[in-house]
N, C-alpha and C. Protein backbone atom coordinates (compact mmCIF):
# COMPACT_ATOMS: atom_id res chain seq x y z
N UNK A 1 116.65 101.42 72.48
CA UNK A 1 115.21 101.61 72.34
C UNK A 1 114.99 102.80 71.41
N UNK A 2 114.33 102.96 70.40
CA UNK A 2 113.91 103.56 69.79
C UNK A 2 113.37 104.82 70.37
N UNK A 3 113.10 105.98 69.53
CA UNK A 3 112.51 106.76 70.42
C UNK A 3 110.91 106.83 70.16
N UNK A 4 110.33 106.71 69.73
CA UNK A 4 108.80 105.95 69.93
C UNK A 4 108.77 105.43 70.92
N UNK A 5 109.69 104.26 71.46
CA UNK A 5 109.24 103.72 72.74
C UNK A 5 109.87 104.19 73.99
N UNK A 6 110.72 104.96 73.64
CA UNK A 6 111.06 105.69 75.02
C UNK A 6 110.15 106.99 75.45
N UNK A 7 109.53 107.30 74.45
CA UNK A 7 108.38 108.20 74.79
C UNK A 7 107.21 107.70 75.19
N UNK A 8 106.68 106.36 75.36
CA UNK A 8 105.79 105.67 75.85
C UNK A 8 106.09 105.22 76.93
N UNK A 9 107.14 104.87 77.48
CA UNK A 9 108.06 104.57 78.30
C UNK A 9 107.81 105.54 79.89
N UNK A 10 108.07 106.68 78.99
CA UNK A 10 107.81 108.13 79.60
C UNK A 10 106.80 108.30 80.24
N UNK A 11 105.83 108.10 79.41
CA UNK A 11 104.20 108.32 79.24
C UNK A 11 103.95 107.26 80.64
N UNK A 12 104.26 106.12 80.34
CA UNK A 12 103.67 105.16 80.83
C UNK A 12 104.11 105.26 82.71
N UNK A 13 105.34 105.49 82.42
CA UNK A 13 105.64 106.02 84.06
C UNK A 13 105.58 107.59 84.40
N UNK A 14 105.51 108.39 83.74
CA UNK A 14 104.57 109.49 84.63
C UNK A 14 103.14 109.98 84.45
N UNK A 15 102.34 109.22 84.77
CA UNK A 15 100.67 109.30 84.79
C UNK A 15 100.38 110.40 85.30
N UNK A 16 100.79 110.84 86.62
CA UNK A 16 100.16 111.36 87.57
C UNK A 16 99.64 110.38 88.94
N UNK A 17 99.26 109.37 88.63
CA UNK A 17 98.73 108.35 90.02
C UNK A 17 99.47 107.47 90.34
N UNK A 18 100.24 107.31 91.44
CA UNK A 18 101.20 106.34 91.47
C UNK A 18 100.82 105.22 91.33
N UNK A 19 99.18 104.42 91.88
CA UNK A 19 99.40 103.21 90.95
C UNK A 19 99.18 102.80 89.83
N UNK A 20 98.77 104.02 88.96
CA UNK A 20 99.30 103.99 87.46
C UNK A 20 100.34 104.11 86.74
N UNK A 21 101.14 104.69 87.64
CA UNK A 21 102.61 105.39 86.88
C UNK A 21 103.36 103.35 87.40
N UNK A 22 103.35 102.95 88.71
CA UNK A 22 103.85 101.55 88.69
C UNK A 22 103.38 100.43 87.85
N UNK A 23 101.74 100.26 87.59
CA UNK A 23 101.27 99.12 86.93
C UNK A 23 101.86 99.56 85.53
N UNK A 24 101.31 100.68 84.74
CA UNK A 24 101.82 100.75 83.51
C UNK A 24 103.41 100.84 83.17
N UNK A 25 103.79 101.54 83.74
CA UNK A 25 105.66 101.62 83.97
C UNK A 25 106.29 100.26 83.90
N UNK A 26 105.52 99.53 85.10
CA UNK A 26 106.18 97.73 84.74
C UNK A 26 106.11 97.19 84.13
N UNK A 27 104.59 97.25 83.26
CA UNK A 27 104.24 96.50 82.15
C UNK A 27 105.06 96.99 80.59
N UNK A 28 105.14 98.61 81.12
CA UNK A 28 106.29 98.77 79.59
C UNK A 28 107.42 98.28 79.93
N UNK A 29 108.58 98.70 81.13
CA UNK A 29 109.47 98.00 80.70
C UNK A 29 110.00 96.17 80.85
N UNK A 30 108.51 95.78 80.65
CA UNK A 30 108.63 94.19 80.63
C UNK A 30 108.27 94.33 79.21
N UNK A 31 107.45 94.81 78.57
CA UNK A 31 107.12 94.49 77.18
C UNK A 31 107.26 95.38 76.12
N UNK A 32 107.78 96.68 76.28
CA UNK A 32 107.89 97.26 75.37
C UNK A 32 108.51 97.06 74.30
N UNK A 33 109.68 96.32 74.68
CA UNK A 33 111.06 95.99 73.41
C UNK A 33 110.75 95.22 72.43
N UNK A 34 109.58 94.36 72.95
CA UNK A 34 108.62 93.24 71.83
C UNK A 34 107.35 93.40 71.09
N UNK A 35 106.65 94.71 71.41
CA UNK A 35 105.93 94.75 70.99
C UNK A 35 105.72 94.93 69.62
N UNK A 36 104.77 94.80 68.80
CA UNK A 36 104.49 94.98 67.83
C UNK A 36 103.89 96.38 67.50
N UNK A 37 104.18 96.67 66.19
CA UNK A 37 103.48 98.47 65.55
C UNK A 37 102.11 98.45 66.10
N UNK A 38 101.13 97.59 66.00
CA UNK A 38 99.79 97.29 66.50
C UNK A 38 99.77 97.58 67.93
N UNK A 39 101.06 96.74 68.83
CA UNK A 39 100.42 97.11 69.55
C UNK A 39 100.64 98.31 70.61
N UNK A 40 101.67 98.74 70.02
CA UNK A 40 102.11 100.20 70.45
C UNK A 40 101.05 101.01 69.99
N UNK A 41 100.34 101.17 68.72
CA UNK A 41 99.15 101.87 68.84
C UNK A 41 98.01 101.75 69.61
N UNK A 42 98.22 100.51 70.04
CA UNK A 42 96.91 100.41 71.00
C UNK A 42 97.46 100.72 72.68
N UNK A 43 98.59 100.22 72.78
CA UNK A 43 99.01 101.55 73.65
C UNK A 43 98.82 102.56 74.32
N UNK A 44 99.57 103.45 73.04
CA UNK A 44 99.40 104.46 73.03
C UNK A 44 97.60 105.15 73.34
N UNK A 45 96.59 104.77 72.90
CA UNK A 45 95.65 104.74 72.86
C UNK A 45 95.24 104.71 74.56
N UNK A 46 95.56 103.76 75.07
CA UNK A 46 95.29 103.23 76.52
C UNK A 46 95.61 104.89 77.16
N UNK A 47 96.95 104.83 76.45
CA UNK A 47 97.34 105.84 77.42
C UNK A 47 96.75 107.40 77.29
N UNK A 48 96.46 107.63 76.36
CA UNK A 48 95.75 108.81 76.15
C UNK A 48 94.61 108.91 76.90
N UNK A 49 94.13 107.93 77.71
CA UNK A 49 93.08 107.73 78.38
C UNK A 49 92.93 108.30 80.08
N UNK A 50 92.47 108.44 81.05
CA UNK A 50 92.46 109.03 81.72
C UNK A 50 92.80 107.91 82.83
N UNK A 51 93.89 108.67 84.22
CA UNK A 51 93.67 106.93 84.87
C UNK A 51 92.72 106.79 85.62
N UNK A 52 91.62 107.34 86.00
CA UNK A 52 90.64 106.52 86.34
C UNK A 52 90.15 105.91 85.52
N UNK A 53 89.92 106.12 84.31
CA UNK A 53 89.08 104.84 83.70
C UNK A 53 90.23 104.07 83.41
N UNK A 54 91.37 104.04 83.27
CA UNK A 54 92.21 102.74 83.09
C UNK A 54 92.44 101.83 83.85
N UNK A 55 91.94 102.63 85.36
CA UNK A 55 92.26 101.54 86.76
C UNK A 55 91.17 101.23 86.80
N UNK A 56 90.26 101.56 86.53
CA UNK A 56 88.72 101.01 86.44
C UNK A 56 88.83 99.75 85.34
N UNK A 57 89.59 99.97 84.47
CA UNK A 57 89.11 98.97 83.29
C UNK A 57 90.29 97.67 83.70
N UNK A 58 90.95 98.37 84.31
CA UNK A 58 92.46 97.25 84.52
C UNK A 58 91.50 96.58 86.17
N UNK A 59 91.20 97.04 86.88
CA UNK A 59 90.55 96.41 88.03
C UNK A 59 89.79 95.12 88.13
N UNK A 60 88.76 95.55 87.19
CA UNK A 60 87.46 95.02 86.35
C UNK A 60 87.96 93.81 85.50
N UNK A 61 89.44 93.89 85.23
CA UNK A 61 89.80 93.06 84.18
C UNK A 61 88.76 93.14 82.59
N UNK A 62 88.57 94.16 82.66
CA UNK A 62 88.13 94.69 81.39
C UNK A 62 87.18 95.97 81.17
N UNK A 63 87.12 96.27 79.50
CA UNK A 63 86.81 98.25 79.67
C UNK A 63 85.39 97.69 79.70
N UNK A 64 84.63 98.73 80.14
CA UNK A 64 83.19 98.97 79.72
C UNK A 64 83.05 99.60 78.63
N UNK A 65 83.57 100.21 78.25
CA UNK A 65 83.88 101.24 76.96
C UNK A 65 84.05 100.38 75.59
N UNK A 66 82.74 99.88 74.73
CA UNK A 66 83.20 98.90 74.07
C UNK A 66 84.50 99.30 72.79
N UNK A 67 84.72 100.60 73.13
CA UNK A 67 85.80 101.06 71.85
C UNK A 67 87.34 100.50 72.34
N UNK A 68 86.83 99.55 73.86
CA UNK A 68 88.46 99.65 74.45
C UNK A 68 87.85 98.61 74.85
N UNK A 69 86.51 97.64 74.78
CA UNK A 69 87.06 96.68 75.31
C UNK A 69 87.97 95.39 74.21
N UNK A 70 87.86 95.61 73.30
CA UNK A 70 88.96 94.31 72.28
C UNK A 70 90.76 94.70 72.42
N UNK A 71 90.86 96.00 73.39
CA UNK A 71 91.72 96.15 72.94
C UNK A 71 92.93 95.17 73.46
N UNK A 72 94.06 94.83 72.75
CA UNK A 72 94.57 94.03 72.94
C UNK A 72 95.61 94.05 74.25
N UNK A 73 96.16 95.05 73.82
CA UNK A 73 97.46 95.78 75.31
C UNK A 73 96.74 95.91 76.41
N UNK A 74 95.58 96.27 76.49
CA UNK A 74 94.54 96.17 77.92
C UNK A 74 94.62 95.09 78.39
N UNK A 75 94.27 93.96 77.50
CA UNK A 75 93.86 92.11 78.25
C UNK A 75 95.90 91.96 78.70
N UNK A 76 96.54 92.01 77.81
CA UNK A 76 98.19 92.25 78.15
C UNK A 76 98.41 93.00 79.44
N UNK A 77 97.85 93.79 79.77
CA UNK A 77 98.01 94.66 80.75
C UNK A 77 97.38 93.84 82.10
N UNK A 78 96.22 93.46 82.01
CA UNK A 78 95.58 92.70 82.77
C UNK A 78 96.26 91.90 83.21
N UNK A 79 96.43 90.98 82.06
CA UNK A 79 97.47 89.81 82.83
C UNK A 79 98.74 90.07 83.42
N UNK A 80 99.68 91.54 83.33
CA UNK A 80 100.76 91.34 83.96
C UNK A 80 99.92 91.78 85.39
N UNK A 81 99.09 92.17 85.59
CA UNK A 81 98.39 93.01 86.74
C UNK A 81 98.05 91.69 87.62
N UNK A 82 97.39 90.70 87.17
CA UNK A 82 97.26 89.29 87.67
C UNK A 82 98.62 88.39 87.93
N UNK A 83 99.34 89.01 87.59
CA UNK A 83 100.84 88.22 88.21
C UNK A 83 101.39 88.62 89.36
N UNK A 84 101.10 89.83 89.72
CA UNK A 84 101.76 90.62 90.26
C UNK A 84 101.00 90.26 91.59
């Protein structure tokens, strides 16, 4: 793994909220190795975000925030959240 994605990796499993650090943590290491440059920036993006509004937007199955709602790794995120 590159180190770009082992630093998201990182990111993604230590949030601070454990059921953020599990939902996002699983969803990277199910998809990180495939993702595309796109969508590691959008990502990354997610993650810069705070987790209440990410468990809010992941709950909801989508952001209110229209700058996050197209985003793509969110609806990705959603759906591994709906498998589970």
């Amino acid at each position: 793994m590159d180190t770009r994605r082992k630093k998201i990796q990182y990111r993604a499993n230590h949030r601070g909220m454990t059921e953020t650090d599990r939902l996002l943590g699983g969803f990277a290491q199910l998809r990180l190795e495939i993702m595309t440059d796109a969508e590691l920036d959008a990502f990354e993006l997610l993650l810069d975000q705070g987790d209440n509004n990410l468990m809010k937007w992941i709950m909801a199955d989508g952001a209110d925030d229209p700058a996050f709602a197209g985003n793509p790794v969110l609806q990705q995120i959603i759906q591994f959240k709906n498998t589970l």
